[in-house]
C-alpha atoms as a PDB file:
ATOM      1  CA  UNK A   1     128.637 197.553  66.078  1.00  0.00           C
ATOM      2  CA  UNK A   2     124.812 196.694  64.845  1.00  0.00           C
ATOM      3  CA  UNK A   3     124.093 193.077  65.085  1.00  0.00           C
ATOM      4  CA  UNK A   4     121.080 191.093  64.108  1.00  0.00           C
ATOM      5  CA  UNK A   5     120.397 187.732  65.824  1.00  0.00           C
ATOM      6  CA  UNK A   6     117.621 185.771  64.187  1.00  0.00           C
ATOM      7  CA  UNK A   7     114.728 183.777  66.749  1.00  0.00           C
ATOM      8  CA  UNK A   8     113.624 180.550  65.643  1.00  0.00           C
ATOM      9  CA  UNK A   9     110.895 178.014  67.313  1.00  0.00           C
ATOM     10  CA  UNK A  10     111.041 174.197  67.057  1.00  0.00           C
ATOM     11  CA  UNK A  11     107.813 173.681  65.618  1.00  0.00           C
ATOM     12  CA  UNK A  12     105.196 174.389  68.615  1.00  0.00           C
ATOM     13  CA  UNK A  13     107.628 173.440  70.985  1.00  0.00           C
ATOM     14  CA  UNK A  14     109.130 175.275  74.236  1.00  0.00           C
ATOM     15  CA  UNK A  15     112.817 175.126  72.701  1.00  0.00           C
ATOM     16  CA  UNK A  16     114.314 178.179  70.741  1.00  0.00           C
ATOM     17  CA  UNK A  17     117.354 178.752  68.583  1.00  0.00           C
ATOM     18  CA  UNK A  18     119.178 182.117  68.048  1.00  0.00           C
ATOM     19  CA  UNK A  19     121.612 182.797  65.366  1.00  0.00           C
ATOM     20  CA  UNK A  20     123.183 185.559  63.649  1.00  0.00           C
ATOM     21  CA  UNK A  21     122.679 183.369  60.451  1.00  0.00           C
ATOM     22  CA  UNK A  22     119.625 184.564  58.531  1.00  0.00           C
ATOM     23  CA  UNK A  23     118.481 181.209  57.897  1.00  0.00           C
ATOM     24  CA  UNK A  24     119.316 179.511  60.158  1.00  0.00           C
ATOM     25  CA  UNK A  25     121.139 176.769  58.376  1.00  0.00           C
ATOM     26  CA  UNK A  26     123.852 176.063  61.875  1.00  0.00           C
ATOM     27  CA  UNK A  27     121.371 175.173  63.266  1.00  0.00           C
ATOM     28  CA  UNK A  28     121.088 171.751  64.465  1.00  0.00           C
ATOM     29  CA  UNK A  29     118.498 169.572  62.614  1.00  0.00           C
ATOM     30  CA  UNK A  30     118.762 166.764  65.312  1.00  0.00           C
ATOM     31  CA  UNK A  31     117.869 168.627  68.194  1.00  0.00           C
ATOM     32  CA  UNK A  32     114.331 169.685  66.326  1.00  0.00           C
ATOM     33  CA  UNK A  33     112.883 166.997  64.179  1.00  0.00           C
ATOM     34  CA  UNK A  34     109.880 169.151  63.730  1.00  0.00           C
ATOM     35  CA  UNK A  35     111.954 171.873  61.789  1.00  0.00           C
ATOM     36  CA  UNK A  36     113.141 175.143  62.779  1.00  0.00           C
ATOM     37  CA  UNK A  37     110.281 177.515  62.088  1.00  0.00           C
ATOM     38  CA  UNK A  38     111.567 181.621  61.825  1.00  0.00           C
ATOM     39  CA  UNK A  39     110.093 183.977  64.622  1.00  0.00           C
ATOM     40  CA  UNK A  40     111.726 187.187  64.144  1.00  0.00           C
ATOM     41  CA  UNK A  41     115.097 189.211  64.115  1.00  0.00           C
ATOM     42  CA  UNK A  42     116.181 191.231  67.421  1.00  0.00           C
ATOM     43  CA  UNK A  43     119.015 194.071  66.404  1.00  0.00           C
ATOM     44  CA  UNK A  44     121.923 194.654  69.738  1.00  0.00           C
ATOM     45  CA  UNK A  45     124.612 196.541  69.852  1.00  0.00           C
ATOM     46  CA  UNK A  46     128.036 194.547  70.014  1.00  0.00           C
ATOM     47  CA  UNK A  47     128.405 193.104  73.450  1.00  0.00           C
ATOM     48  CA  UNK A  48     126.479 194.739  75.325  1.00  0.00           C
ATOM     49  CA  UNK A  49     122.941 193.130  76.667  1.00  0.00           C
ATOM     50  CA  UNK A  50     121.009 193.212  73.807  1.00  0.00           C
ATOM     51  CA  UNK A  51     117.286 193.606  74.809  1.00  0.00           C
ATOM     52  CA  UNK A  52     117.028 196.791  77.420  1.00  0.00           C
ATOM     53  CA  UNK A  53     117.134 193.742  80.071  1.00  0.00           C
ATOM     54  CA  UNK A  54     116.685 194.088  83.974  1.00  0.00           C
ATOM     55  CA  UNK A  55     118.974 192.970  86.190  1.00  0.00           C
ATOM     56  CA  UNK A  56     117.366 188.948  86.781  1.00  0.00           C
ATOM     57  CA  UNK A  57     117.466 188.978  82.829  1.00  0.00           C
ATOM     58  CA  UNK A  58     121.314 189.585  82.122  1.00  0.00           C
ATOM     59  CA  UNK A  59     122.516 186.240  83.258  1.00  0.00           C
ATOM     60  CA  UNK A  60     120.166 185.013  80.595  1.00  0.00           C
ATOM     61  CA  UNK A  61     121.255 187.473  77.702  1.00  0.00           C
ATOM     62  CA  UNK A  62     124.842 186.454  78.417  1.00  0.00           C
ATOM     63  CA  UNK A  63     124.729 182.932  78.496  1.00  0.00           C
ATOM     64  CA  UNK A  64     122.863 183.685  74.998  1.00  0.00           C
ATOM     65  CA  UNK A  65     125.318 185.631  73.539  1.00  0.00           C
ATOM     66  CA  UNK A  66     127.720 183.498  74.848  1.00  0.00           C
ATOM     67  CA  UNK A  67     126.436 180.245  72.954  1.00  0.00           C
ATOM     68  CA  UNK A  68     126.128 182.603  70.020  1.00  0.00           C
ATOM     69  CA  UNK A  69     130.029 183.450  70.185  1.00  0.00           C
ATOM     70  CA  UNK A  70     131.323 179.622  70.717  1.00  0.00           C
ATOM     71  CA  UNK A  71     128.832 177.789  68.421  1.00  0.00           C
ATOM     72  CA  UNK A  72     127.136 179.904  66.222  1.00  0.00           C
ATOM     73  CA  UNK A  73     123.766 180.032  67.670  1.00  0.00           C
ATOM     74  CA  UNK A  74     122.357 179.372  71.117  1.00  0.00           C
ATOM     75  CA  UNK A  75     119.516 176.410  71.731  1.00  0.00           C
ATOM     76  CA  UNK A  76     117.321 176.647  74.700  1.00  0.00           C
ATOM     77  CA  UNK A  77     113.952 176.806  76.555  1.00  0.00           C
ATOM     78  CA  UNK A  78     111.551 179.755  76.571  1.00  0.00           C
ATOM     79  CA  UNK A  79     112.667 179.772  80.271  1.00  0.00           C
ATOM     80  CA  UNK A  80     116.898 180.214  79.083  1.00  0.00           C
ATOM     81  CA  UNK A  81     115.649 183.193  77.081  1.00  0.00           C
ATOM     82  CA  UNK A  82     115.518 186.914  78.059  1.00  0.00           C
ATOM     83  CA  UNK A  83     111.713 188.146  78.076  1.00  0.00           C
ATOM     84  CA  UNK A  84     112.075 190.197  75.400  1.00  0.00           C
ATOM     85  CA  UNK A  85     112.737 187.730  73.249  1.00  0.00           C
ATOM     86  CA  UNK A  86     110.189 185.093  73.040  1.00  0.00           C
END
């Protein structure tokens, strides 16, 4: 199955949210009082790793997709994040 997760920046900052909500409403306002600013949307298929990733990547993807599946969206630095994504 197609899925769409949408990239957002805090402000300038280093920290990222992804979220297969459009807008981006879940996520959480107090952990970027500059605003979540939209980046772009990444399509993946189901679970599998979503971004072609290499081996040191997949760790990363998962934990992503992970935080996606138990909260709705995943928060982290550009270092948490797969490559491909940021």
């Amino acid at each position: 199955m197609l899925r769409l997760i949408h990239v957002f920046q805090c402000g300038r900052t280093d920290l990222f949210g992804l979220t297969e909500d459009h807008t981006g409403a879940n996520l959480p306002s107090e952990q970027c009082g500059e605003g979540w600013r939209f980046l772009k949307t990444v399509e993946y298929q189901g679970g599998m790793p979503p971004w072609g990733l290499d081996v040191a990547s997949q760790d990363r993807a998962a934990a992503v997709q992970a935080g996606i599946a138990n909260n709705g969206f995943f928060i982290g630095e550009r270092s948490a994040l797969p490559d491909e994504l940021v």
